[in-house]
PDB file of N, CA and C in Angstrom:
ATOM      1  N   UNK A   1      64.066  92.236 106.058  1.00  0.00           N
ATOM      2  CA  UNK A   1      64.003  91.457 104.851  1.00  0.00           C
ATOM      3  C   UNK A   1      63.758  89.986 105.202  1.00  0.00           C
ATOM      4  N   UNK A   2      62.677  89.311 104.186  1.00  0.00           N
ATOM      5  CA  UNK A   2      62.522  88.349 104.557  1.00  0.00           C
ATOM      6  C   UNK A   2      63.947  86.970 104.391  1.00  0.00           C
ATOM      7  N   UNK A   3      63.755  85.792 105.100  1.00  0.00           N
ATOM      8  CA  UNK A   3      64.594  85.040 104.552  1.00  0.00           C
ATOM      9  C   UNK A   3      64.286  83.998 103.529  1.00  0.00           C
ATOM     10  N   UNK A   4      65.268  83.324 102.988  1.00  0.00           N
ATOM     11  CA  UNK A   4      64.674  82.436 101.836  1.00  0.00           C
ATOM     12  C   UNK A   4      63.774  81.198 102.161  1.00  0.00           C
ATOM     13  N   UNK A   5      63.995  81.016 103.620  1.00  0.00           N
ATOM     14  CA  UNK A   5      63.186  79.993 104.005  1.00  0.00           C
ATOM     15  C   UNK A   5      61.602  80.518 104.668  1.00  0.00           C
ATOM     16  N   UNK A   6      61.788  81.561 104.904  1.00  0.00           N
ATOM     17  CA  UNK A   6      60.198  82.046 105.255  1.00  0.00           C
ATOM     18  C   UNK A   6      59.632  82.108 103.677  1.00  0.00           C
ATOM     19  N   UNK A   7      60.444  82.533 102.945  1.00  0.00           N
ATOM     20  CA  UNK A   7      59.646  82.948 101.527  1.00  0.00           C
ATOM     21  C   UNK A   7      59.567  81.376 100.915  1.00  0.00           C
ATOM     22  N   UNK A   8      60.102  80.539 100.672  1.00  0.00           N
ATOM     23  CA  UNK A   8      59.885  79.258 100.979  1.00  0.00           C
ATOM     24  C   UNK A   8      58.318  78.367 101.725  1.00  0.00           C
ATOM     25  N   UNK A   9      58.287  78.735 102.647  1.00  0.00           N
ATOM     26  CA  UNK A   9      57.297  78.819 103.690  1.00  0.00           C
ATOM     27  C   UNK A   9      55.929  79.238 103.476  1.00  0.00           C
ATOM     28  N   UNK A  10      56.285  80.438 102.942  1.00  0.00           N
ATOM     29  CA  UNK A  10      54.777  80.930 102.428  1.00  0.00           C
ATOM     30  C   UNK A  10      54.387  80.504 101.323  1.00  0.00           C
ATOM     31  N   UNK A  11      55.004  80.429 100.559  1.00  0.00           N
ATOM     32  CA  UNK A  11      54.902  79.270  99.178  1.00  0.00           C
ATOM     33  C   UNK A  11      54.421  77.898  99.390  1.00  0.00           C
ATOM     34  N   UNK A  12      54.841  77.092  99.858  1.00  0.00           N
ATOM     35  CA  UNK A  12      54.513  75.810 100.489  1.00  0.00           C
ATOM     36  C   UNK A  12      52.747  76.191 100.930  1.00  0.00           C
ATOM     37  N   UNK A  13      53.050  76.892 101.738  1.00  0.00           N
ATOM     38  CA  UNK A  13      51.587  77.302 102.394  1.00  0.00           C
ATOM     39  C   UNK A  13      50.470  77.763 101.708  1.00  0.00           C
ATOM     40  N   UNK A  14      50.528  78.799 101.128  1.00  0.00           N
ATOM     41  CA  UNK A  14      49.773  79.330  99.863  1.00  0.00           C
ATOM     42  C   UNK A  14      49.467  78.127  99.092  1.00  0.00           C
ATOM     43  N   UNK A  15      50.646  77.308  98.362  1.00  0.00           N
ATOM     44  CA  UNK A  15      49.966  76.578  97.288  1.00  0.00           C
ATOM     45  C   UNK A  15      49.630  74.826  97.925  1.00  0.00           C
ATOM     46  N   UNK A  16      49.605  74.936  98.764  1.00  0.00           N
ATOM     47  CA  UNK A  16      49.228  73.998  99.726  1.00  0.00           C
ATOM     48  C   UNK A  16      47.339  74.140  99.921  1.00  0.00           C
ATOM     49  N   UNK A  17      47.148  75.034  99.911  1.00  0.00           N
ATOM     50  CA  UNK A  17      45.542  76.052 100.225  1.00  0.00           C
ATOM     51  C   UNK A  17      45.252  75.852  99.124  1.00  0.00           C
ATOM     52  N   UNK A  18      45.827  76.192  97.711  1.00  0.00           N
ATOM     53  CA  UNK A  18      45.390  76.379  96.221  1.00  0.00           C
ATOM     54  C   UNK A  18      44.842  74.579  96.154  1.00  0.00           C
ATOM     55  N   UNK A  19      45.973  73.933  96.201  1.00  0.00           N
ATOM     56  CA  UNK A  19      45.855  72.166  95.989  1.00  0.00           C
ATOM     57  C   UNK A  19      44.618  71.674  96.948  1.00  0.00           C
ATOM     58  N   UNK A  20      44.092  72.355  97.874  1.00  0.00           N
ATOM     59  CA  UNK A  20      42.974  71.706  98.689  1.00  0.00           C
ATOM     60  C   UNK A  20      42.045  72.280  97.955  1.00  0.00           C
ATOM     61  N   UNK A  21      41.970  73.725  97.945  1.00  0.00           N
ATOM     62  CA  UNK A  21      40.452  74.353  96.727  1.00  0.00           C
ATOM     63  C   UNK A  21      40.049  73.586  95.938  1.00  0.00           C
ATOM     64  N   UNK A  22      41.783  73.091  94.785  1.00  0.00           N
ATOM     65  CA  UNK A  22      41.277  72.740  93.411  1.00  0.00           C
ATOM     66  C   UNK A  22      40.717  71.651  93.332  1.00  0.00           C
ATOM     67  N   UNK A  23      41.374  70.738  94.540  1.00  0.00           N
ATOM     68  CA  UNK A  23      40.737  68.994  94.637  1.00  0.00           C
ATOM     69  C   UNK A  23      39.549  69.432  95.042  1.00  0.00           C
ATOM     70  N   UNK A  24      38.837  70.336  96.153  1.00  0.00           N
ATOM     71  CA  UNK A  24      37.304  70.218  96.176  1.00  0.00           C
ATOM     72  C   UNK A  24      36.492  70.722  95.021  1.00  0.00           C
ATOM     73  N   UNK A  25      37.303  71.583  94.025  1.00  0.00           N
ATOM     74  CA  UNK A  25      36.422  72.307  92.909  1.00  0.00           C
ATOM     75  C   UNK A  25      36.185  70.892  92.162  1.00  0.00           C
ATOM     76  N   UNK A  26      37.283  70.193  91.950  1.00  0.00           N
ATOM     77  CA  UNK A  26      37.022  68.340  91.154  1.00  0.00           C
ATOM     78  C   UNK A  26      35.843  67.764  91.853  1.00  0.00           C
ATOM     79  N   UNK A  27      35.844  67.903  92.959  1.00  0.00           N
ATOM     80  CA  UNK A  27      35.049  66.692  93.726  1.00  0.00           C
ATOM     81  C   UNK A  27      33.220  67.558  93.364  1.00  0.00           C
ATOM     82  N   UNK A  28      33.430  68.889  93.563  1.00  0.00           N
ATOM     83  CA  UNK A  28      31.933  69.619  93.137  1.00  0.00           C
ATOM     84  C   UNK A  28      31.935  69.242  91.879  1.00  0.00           C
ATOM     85  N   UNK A  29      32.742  69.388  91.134  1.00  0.00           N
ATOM     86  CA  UNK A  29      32.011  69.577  89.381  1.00  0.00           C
ATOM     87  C   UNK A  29      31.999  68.036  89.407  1.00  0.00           C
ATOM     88  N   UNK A  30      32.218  66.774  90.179  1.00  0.00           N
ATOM     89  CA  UNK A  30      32.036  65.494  90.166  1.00  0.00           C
ATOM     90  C   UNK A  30      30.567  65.285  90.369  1.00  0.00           C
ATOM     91  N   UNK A  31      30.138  66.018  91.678  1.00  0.00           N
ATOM     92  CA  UNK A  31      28.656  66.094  92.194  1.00  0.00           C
ATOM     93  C   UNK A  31      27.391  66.900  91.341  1.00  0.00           C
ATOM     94  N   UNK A  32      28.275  67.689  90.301  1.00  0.00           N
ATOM     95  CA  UNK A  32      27.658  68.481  89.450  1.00  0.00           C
ATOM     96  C   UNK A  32      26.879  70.060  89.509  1.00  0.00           C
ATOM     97  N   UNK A  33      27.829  70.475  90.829  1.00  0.00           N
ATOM     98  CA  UNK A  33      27.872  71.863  91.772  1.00  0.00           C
ATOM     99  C   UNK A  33      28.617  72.640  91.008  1.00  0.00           C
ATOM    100  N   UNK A  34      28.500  72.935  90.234  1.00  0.00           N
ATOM    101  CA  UNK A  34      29.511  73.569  89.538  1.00  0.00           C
ATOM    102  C   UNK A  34      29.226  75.262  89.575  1.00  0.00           C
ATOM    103  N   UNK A  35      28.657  75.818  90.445  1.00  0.00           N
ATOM    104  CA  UNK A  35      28.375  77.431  90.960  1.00  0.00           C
ATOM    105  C   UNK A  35      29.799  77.122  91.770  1.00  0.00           C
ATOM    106  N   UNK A  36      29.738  75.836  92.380  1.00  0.00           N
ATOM    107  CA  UNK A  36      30.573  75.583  94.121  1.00  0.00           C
ATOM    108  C   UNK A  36      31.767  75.433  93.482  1.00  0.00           C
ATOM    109  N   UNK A  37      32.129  74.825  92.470  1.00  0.00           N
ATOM    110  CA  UNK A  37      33.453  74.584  91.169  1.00  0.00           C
ATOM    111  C   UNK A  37      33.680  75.792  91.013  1.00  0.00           C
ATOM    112  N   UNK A  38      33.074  76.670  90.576  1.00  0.00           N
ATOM    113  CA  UNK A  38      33.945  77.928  90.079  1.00  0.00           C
ATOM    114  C   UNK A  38      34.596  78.796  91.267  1.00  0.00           C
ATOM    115  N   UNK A  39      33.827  78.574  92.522  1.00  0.00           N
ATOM    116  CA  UNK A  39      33.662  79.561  93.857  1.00  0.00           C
ATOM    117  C   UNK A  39      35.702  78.455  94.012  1.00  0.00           C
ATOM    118  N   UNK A  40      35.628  77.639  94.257  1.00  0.00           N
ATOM    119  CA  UNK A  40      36.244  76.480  94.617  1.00  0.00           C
ATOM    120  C   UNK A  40      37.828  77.031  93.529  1.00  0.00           C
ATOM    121  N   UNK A  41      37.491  77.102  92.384  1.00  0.00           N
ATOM    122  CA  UNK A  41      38.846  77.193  91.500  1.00  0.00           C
ATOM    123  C   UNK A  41      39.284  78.633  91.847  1.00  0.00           C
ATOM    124  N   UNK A  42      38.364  79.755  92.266  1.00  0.00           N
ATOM    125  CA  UNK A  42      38.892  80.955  92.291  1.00  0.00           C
ATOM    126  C   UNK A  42      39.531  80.920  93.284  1.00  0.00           C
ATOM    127  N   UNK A  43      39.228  80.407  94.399  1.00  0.00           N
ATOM    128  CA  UNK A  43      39.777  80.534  95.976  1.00  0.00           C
ATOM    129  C   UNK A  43      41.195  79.857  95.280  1.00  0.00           C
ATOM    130  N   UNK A  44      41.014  79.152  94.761  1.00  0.00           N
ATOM    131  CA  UNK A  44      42.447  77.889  94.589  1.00  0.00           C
ATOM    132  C   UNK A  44      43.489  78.909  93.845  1.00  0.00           C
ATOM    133  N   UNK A  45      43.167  79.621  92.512  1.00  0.00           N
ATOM    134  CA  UNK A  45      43.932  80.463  91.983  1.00  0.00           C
ATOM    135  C   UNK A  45      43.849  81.745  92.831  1.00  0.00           C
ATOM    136  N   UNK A  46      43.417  82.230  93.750  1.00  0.00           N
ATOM    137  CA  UNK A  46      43.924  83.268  94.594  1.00  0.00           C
ATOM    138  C   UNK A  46      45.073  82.647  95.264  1.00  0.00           C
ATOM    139  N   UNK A  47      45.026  81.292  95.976  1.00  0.00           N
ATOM    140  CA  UNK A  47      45.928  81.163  96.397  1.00  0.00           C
ATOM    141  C   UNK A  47      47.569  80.932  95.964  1.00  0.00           C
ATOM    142  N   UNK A  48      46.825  80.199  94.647  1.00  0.00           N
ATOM    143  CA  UNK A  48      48.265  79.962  93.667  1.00  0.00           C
ATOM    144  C   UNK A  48      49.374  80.828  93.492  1.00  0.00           C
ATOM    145  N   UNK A  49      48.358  82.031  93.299  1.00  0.00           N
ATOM    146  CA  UNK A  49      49.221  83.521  93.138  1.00  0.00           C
ATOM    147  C   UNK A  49      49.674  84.101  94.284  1.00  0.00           C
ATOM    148  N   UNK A  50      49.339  83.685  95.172  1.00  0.00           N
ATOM    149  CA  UNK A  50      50.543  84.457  96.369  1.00  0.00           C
ATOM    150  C   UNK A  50      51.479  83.555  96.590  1.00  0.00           C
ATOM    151  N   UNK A  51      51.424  82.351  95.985  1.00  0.00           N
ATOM    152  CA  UNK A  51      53.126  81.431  95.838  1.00  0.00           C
ATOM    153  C   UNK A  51      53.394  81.821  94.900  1.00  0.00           C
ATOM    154  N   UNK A  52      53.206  82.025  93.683  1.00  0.00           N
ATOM    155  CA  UNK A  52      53.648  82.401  92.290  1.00  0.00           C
ATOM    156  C   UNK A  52      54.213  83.828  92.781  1.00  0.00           C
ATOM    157  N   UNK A  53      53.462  84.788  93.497  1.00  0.00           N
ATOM    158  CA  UNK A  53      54.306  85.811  93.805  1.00  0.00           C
ATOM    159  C   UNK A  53      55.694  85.959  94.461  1.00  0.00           C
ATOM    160  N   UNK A  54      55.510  85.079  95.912  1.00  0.00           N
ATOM    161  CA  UNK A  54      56.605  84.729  96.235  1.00  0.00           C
ATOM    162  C   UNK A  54      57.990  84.593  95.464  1.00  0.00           C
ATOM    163  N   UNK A  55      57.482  83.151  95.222  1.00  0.00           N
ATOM    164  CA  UNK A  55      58.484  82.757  93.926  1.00  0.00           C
ATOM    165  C   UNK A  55      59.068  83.639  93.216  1.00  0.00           C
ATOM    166  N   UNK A  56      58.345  84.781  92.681  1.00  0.00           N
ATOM    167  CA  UNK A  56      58.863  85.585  91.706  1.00  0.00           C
ATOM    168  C   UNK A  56      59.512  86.545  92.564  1.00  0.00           C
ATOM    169  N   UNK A  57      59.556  86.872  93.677  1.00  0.00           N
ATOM    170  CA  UNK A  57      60.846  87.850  94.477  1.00  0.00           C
ATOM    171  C   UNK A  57      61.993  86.906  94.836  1.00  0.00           C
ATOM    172  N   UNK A  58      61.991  85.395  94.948  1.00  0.00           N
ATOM    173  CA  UNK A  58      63.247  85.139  94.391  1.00  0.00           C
ATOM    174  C   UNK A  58      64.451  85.114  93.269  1.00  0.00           C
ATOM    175  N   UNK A  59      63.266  85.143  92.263  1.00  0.00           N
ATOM    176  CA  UNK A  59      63.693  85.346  90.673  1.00  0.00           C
ATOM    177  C   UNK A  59      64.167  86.849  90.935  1.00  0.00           C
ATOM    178  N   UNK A  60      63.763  87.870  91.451  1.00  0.00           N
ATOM    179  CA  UNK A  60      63.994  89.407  91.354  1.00  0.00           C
ATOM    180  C   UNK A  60      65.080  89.249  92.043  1.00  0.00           C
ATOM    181  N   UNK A  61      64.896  88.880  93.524  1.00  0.00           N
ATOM    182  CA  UNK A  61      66.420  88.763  93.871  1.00  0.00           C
ATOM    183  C   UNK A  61      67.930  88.489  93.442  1.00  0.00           C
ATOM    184  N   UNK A  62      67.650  87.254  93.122  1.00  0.00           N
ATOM    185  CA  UNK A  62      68.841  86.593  91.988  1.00  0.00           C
ATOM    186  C   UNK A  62      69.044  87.661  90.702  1.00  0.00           C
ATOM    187  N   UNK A  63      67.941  88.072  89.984  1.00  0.00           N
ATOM    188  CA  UNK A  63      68.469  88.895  89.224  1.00  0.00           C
ATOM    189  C   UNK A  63      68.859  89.909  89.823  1.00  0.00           C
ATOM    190  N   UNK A  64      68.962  90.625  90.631  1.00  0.00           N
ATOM    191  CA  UNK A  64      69.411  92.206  91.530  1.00  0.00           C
ATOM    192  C   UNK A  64      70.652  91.529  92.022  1.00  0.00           C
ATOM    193  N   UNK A  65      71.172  90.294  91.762  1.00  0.00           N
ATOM    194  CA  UNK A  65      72.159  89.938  92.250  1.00  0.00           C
ATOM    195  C   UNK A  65      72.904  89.478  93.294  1.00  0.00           C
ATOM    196  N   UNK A  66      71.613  89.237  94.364  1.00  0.00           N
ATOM    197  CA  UNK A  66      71.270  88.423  95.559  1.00  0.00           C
ATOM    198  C   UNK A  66      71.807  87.187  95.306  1.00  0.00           C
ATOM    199  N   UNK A  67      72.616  86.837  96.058  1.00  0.00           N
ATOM    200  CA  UNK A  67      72.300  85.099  96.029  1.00  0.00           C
ATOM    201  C   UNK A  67      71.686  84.760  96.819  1.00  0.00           C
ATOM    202  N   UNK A  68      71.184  83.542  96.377  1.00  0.00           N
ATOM    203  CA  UNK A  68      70.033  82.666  96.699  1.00  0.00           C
ATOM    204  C   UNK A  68      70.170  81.380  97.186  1.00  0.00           C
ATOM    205  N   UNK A  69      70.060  81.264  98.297  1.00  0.00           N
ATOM    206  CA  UNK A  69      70.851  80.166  98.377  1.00  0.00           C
ATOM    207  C   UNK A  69      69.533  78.683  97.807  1.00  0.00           C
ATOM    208  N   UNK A  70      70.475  77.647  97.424  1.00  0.00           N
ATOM    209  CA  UNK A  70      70.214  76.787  96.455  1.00  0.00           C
ATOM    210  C   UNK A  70      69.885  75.453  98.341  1.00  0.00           C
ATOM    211  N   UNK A  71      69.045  74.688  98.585  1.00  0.00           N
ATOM    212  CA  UNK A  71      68.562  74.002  99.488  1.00  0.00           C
ATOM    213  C   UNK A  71      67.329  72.914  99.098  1.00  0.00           C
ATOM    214  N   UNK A  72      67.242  72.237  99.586  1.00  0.00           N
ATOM    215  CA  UNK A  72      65.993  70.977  99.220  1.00  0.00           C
ATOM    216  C   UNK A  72      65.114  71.714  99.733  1.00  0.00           C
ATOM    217  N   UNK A  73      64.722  72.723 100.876  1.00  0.00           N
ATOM    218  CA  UNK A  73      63.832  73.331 101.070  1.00  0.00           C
ATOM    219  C   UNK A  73      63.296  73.905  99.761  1.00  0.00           C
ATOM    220  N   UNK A  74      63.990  74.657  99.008  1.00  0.00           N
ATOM    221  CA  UNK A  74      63.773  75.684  98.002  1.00  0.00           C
ATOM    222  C   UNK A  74      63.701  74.630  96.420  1.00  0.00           C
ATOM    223  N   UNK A  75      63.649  73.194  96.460  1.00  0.00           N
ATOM    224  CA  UNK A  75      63.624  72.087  95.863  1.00  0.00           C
ATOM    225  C   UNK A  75      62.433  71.654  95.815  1.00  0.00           C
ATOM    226  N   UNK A  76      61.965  71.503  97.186  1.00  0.00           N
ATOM    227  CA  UNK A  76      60.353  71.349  97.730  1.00  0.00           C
ATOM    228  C   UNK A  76      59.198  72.281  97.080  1.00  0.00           C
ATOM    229  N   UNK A  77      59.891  73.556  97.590  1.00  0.00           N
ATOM    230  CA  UNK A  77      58.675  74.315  97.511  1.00  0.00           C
ATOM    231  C   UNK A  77      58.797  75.197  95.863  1.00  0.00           C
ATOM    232  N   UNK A  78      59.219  74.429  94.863  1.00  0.00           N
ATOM    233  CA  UNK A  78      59.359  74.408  93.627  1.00  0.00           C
ATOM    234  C   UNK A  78      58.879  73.173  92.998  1.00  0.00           C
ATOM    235  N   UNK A  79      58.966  72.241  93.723  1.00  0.00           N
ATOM    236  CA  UNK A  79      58.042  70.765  93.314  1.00  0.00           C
ATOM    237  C   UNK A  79      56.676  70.951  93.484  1.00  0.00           C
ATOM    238  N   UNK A  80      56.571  71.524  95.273  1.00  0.00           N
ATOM    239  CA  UNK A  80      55.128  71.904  94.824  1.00  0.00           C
ATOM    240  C   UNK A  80      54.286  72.906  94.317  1.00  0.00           C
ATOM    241  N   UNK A  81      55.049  74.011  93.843  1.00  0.00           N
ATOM    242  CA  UNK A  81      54.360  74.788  93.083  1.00  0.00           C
ATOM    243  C   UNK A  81      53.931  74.545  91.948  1.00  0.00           C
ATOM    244  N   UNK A  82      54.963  73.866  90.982  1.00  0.00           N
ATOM    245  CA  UNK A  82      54.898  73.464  90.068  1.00  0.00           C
ATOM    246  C   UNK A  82      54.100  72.289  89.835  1.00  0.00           C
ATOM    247  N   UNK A  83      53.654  71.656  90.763  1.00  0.00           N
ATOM    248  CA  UNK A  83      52.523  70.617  90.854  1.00  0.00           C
ATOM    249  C   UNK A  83      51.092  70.799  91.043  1.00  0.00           C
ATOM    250  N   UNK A  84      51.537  72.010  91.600  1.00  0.00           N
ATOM    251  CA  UNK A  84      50.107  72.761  91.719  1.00  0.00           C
ATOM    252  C   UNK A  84      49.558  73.480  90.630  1.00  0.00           C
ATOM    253  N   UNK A  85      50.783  73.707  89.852  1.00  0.00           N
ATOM    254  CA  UNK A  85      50.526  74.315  88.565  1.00  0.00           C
ATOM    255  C   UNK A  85      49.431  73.344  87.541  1.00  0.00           C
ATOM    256  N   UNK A  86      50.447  72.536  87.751  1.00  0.00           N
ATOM    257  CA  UNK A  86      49.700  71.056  86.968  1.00  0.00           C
ATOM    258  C   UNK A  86      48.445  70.881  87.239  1.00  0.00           C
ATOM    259  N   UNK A  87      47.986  70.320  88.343  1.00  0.00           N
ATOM    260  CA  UNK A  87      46.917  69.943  88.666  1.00  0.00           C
ATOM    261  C   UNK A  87      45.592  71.001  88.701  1.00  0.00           C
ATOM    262  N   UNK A  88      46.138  72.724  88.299  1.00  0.00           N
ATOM    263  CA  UNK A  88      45.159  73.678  87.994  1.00  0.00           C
ATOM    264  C   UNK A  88      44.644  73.041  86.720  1.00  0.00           C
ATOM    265  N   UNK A  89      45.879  72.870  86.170  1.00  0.00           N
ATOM    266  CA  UNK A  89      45.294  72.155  84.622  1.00  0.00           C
ATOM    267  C   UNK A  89      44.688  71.358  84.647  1.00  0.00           C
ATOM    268  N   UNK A  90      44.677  70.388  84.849  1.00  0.00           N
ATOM    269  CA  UNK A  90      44.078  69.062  84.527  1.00  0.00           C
ATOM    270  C   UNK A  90      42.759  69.372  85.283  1.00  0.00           C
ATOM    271  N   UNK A  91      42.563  70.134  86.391  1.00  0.00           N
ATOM    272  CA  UNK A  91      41.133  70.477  87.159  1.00  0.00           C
ATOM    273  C   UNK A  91      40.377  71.056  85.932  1.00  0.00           C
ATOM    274  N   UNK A  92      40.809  72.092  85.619  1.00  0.00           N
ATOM    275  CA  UNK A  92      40.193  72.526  84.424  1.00  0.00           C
ATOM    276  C   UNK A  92      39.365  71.465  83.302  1.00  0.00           C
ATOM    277  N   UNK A  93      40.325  70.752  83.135  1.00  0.00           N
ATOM    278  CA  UNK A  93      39.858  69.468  82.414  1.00  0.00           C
ATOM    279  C   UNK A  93      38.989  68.614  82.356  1.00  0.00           C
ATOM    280  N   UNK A  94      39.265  68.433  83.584  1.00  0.00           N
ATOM    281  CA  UNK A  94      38.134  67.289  84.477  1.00  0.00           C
ATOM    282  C   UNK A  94      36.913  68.196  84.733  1.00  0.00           C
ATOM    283  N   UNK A  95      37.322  69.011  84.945  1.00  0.00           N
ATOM    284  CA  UNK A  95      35.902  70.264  84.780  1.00  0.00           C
ATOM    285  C   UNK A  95      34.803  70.372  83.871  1.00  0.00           C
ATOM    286  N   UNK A  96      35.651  70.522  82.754  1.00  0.00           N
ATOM    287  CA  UNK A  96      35.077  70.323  81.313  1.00  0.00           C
ATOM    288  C   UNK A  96      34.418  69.417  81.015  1.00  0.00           C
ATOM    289  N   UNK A  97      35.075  68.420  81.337  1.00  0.00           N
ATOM    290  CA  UNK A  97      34.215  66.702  81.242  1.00  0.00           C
ATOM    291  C   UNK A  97      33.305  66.579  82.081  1.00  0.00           C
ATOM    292  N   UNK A  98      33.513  66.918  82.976  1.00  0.00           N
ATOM    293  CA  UNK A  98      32.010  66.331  83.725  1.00  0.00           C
ATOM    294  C   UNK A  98      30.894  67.421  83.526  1.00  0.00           C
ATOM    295  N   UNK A  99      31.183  68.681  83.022  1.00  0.00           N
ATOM    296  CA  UNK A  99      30.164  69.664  82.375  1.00  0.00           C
ATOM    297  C   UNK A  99      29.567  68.640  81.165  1.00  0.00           C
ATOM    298  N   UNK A 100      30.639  68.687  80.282  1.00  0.00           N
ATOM    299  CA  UNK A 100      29.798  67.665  79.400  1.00  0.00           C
ATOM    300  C   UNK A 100      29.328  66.353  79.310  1.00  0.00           C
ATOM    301  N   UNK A 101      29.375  65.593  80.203  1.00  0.00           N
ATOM    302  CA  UNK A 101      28.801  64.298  80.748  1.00  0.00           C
ATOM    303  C   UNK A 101      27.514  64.590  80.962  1.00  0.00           C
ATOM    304  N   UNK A 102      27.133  65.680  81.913  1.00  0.00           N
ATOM    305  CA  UNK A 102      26.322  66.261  82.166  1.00  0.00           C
ATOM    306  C   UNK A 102      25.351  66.590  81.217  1.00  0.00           C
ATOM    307  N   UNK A 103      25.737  67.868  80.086  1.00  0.00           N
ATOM    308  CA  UNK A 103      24.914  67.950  79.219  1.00  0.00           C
ATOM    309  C   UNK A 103      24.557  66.572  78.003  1.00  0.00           C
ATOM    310  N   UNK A 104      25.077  65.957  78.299  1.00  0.00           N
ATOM    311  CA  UNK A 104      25.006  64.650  77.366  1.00  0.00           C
ATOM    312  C   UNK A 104      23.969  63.711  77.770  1.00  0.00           C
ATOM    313  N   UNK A 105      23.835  63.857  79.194  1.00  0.00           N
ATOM    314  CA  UNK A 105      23.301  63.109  80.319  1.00  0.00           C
ATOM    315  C   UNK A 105      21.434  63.644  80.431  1.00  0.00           C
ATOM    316  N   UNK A 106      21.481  64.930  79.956  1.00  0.00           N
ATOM    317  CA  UNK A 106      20.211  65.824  79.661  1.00  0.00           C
ATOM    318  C   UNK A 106      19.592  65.705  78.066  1.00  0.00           C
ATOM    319  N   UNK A 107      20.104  64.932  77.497  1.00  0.00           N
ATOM    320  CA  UNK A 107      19.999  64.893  76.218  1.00  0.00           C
ATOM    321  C   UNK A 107      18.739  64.063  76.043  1.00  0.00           C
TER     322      UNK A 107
END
């Protein structure tokens, strides 16, 4: 069984990979690559989800009645998931906009 700090670990790591995709999918749909943006956000949300998975066998644990132990490690790698969460969003966003800058720009 794993421990809470490897599962920790892989989380960090995973959405560490997601946060580098999504900033290059921004920087393509900046350049107006946006085949390379979508290639770019999928890699990023593949990665998201094997921290989001993680994450969620701690939640299973605790509910099965595991304790869990509570650490700034497990503080961390909940800051950055959840930041990574964020910044899927707002990529999205910024996505959008520079699609339509674009078509505005063809006008």
């Amino acid at each position: 069984m794993e421990t809470i700090e490897e599962i920790c670990f892989k989380i960090i790591m995973s959405v560490g990979e997601a946060k580098g995709h999504i900033v290059e999918a921004i920087n393509a749909a900046e350049d107006n690559e946006f085949v390379l943006t979508e290639e770019l956000m999928e890699l990023g949300n593949q990665k998201f989800l094997v921290g989001h998975k993680e994450h969620a066998k701690l939640i299973q644990n605790e509910a099965a009645g595991q304790n869990v132990k509570f650490s700034l490690l497990l503080v961390h790698t909940e800051d950055q998931l959840m930041s990574v969460e964020t910044l899927k969003i707002m990529a999205k966003k910024f996505i959008k906009l520079y699609r339509k800058l674009l078509e505005e720009d063809k006008l």
